[in-house]
PDB file of N, CA and C in Angstrom:
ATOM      1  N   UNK A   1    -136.191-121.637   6.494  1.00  0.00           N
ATOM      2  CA  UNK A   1    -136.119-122.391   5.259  1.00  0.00           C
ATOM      3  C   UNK A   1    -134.765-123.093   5.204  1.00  0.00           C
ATOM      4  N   UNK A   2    -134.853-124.298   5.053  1.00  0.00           N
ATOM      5  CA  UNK A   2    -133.435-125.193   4.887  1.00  0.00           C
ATOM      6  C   UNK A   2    -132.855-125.287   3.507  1.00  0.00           C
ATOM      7  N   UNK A   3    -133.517-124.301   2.501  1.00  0.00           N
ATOM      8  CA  UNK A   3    -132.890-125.075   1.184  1.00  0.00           C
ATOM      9  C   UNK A   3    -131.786-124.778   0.880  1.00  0.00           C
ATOM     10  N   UNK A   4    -131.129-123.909   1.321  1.00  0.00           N
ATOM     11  CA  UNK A   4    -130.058-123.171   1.478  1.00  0.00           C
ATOM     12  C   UNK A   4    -128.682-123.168   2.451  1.00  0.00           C
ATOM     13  N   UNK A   5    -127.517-122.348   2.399  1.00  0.00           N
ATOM     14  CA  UNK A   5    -126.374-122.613   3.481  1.00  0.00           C
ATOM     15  C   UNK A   5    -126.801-121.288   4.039  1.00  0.00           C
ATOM     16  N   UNK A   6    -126.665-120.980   5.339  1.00  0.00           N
ATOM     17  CA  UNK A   6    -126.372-119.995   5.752  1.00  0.00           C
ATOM     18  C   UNK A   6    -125.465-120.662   6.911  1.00  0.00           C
ATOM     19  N   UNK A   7    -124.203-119.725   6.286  1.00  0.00           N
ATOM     20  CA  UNK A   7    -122.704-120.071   6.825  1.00  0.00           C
ATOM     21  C   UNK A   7    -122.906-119.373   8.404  1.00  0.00           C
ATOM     22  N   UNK A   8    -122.135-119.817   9.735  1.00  0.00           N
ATOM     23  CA  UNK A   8    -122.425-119.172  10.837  1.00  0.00           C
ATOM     24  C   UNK A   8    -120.944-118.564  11.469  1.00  0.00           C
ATOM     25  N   UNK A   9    -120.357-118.773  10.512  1.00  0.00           N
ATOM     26  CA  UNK A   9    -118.741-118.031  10.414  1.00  0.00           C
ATOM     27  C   UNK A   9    -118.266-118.965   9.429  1.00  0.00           C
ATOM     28  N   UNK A  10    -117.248-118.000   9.233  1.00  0.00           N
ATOM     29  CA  UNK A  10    -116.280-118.015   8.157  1.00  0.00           C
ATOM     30  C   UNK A  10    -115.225-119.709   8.237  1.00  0.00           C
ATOM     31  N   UNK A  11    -114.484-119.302   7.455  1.00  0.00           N
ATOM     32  CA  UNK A  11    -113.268-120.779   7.329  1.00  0.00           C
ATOM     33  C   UNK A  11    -112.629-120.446   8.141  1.00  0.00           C
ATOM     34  N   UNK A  12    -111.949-121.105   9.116  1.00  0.00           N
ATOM     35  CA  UNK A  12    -110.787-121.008   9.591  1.00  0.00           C
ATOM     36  C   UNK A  12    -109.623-121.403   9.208  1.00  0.00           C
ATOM     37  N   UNK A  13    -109.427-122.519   8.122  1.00  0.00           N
ATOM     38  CA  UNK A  13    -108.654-122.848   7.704  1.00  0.00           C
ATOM     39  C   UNK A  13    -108.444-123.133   5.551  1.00  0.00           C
ATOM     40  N   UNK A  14    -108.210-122.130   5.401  1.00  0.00           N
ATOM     41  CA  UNK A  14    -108.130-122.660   4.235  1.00  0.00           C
ATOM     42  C   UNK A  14    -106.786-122.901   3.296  1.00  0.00           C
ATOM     43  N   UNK A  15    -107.236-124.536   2.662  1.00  0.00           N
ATOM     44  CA  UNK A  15    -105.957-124.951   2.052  1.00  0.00           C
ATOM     45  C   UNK A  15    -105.680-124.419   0.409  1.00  0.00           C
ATOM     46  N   UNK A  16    -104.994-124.430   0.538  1.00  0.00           N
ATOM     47  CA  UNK A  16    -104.260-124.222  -1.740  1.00  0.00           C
ATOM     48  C   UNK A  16    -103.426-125.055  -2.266  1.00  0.00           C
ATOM     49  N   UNK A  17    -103.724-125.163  -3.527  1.00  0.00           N
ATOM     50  CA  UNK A  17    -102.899-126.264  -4.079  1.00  0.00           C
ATOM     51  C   UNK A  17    -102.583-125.641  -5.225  1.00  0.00           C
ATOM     52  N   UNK A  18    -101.275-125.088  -5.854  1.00  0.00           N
ATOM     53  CA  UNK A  18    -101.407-124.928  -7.501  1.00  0.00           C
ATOM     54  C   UNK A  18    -100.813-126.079  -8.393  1.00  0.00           C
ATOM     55  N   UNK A  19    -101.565-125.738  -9.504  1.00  0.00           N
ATOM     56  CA  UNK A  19    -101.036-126.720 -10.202  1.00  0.00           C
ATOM     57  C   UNK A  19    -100.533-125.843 -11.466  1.00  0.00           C
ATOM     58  N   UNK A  20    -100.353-126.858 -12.904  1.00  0.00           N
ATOM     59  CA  UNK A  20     -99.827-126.450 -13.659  1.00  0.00           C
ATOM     60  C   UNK A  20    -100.684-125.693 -14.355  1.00  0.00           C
ATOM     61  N   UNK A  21    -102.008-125.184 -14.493  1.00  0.00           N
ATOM     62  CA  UNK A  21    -102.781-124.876 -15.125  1.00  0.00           C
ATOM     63  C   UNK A  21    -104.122-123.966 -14.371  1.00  0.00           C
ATOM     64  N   UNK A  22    -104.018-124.517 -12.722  1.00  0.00           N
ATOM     65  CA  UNK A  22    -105.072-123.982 -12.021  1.00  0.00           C
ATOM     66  C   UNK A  22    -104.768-123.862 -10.470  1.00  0.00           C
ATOM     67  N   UNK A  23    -105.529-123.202  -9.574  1.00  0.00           N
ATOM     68  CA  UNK A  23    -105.344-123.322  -7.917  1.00  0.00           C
ATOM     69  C   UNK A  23    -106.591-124.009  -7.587  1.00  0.00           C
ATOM     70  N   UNK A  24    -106.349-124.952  -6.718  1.00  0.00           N
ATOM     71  CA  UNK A  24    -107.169-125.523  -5.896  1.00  0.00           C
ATOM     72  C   UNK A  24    -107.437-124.916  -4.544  1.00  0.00           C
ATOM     73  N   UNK A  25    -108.725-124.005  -4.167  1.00  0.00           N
ATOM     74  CA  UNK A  25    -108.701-123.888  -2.443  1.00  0.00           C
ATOM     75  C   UNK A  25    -109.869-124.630  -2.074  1.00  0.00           C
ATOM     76  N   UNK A  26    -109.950-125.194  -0.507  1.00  0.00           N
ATOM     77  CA  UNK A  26    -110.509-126.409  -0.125  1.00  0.00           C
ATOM     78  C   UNK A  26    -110.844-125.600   1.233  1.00  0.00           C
ATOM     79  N   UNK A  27    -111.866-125.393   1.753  1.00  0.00           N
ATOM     80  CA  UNK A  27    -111.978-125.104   3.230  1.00  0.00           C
ATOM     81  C   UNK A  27    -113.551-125.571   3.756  1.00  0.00           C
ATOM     82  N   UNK A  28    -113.596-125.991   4.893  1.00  0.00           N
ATOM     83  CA  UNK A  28    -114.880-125.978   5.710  1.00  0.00           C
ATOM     84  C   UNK A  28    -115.731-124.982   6.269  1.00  0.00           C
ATOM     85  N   UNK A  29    -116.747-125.271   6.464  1.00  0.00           N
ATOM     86  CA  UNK A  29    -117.496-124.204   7.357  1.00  0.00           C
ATOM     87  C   UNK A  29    -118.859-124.637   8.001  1.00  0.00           C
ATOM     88  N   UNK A  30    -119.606-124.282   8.714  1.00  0.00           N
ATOM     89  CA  UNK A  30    -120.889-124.797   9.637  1.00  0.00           C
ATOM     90  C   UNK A  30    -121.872-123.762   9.177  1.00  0.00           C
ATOM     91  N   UNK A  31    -122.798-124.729   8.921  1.00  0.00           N
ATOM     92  CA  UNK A  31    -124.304-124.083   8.777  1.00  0.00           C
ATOM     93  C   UNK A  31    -124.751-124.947   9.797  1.00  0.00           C
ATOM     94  N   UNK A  32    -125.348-123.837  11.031  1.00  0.00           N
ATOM     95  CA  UNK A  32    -125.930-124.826  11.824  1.00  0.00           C
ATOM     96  C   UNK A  32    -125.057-125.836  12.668  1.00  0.00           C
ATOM     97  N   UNK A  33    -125.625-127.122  12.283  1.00  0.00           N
ATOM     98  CA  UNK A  33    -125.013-128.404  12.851  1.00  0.00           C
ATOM     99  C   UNK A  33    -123.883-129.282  11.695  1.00  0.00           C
ATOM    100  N   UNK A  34    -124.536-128.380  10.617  1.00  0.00           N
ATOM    101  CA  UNK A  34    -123.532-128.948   9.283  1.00  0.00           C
ATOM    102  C   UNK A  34    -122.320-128.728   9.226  1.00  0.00           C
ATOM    103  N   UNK A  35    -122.155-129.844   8.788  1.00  0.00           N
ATOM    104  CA  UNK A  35    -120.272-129.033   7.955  1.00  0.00           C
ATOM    105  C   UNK A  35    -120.633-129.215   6.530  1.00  0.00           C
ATOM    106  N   UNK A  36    -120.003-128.218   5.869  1.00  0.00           N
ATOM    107  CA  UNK A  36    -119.932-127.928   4.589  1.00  0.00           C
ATOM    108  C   UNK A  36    -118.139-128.558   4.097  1.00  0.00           C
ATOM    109  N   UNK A  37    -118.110-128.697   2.974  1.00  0.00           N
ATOM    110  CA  UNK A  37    -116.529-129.252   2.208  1.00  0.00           C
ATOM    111  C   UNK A  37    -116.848-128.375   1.482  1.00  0.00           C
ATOM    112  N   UNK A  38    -115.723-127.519   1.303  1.00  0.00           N
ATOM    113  CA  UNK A  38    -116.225-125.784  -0.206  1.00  0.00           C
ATOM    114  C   UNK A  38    -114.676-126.606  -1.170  1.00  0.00           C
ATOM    115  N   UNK A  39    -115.047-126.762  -2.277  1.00  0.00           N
ATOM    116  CA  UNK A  39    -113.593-127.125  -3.028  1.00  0.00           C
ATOM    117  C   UNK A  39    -114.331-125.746  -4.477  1.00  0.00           C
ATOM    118  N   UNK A  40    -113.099-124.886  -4.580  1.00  0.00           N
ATOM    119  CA  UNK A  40    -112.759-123.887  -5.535  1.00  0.00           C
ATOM    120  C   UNK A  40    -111.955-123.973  -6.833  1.00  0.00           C
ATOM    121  N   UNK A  41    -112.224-124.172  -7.670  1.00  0.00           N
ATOM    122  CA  UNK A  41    -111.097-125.037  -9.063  1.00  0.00           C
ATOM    123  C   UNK A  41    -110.986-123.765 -10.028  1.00  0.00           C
ATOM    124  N   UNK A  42    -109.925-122.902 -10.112  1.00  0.00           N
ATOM    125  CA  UNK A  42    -109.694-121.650 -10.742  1.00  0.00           C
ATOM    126  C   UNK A  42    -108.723-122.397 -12.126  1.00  0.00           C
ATOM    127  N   UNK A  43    -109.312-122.066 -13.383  1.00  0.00           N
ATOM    128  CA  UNK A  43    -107.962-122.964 -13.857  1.00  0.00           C
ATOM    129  C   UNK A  43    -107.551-121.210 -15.242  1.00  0.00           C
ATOM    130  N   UNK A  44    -106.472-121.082 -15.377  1.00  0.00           N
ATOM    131  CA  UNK A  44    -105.406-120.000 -16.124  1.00  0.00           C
ATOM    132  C   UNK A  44    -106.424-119.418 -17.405  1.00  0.00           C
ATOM    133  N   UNK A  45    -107.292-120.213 -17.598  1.00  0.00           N
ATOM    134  CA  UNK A  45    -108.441-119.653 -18.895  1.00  0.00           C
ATOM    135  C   UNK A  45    -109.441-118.554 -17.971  1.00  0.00           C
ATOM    136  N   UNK A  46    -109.590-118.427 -17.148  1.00  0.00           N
ATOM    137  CA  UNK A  46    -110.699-118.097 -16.209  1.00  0.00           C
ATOM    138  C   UNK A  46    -112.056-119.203 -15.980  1.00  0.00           C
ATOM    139  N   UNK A  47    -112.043-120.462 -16.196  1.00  0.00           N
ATOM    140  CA  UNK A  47    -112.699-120.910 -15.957  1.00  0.00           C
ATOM    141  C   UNK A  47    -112.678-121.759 -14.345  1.00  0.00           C
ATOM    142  N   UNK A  48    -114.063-121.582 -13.597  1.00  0.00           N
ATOM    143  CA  UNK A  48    -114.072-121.587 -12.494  1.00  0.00           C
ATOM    144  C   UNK A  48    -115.055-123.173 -12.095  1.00  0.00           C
ATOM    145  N   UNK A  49    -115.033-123.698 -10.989  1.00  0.00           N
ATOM    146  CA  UNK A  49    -115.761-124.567 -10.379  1.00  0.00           C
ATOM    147  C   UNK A  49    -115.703-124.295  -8.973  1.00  0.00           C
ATOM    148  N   UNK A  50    -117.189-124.886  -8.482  1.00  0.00           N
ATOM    149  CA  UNK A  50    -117.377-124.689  -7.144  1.00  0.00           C
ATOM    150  C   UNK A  50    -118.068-125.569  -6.700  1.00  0.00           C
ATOM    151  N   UNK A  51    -117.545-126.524  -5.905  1.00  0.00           N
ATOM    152  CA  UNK A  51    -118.449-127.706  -4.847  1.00  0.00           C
ATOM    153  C   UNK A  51    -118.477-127.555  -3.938  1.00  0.00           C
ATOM    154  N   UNK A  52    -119.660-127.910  -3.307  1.00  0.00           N
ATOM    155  CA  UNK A  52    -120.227-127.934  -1.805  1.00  0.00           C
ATOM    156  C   UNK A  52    -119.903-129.374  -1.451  1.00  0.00           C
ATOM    157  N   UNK A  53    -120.001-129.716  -0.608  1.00  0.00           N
ATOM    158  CA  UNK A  53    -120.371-131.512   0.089  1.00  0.00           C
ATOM    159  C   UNK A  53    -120.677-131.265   1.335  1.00  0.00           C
ATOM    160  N   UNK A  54    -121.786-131.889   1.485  1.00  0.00           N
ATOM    161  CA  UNK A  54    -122.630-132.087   2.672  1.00  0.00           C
ATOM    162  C   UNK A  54    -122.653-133.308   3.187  1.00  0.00           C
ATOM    163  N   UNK A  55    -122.835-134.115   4.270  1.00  0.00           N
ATOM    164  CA  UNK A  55    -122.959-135.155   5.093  1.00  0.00           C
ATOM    165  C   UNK A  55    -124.325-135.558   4.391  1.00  0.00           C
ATOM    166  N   UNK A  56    -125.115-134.363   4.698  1.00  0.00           N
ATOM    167  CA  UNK A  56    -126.619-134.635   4.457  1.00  0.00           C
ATOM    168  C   UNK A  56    -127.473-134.135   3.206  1.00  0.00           C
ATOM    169  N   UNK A  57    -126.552-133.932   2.484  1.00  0.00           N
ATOM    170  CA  UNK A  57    -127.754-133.413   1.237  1.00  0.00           C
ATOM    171  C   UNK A  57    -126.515-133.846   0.196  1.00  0.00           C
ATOM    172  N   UNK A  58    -127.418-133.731  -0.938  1.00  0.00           N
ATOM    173  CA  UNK A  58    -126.635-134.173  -2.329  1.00  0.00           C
ATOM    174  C   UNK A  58    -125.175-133.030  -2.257  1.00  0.00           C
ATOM    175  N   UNK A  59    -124.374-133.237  -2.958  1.00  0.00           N
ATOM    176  CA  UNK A  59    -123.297-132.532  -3.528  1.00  0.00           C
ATOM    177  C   UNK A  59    -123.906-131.287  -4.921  1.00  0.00           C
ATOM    178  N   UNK A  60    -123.399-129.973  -4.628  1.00  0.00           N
ATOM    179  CA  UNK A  60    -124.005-129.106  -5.149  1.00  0.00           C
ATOM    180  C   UNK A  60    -121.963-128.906  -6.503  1.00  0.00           C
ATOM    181  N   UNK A  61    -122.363-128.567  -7.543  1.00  0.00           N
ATOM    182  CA  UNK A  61    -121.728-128.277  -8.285  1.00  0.00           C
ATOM    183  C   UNK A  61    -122.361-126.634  -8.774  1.00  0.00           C
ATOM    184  N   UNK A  62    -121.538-125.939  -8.966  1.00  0.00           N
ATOM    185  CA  UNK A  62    -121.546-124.801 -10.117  1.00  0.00           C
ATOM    186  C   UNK A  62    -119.992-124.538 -10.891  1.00  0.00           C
ATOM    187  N   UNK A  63    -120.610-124.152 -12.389  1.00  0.00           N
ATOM    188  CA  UNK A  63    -119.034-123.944 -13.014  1.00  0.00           C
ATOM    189  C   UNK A  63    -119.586-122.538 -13.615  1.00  0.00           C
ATOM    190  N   UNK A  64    -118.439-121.882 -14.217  1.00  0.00           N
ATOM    191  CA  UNK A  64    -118.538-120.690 -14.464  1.00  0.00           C
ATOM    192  C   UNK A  64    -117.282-120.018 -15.414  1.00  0.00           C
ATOM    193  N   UNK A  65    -117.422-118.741 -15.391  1.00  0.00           N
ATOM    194  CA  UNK A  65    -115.818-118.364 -15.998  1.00  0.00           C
ATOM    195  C   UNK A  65    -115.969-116.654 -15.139  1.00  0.00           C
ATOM    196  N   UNK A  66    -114.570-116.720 -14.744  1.00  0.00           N
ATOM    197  CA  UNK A  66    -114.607-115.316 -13.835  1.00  0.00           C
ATOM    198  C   UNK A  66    -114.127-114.074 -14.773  1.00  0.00           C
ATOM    199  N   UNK A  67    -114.281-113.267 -14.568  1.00  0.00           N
ATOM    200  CA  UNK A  67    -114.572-111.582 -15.277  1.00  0.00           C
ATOM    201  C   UNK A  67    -113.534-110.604 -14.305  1.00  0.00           C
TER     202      UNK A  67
END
């Protein structure tokens, strides 16, 4: 089933950015033949975001608040 990522290892590289209010981490990874773009948006309230980007499929968003 393709509807999904199944990652085939981990990041090797992942970047951070803080800012005044939140951390940014940014890393890649392969499903398959894919590359994935993972961007992580933590901001000081606990509120969270999470994007995917794909070459080949739409851009996936989720937001949230962490516990």
């Amino acid at each position: 089933d393709e509807a999904g990522f199944k990652f085939d290892e981990g990041p090797v590289k992942i970047k951070s950015k803080k800012g005044k209010d939140s951390t940014t981490l940014r890393f890649s990874a392969k499903s398959g033949y894919e590359k994935v773009d993972v961007i992580l948006e933590i901001w000081s309230n606990g509120n969270a975001n999470l994007t995917c980007v794909s070459p080949s499929r739409s851009t996936m968003n989720y937001s949230g608040e962490l516990q």
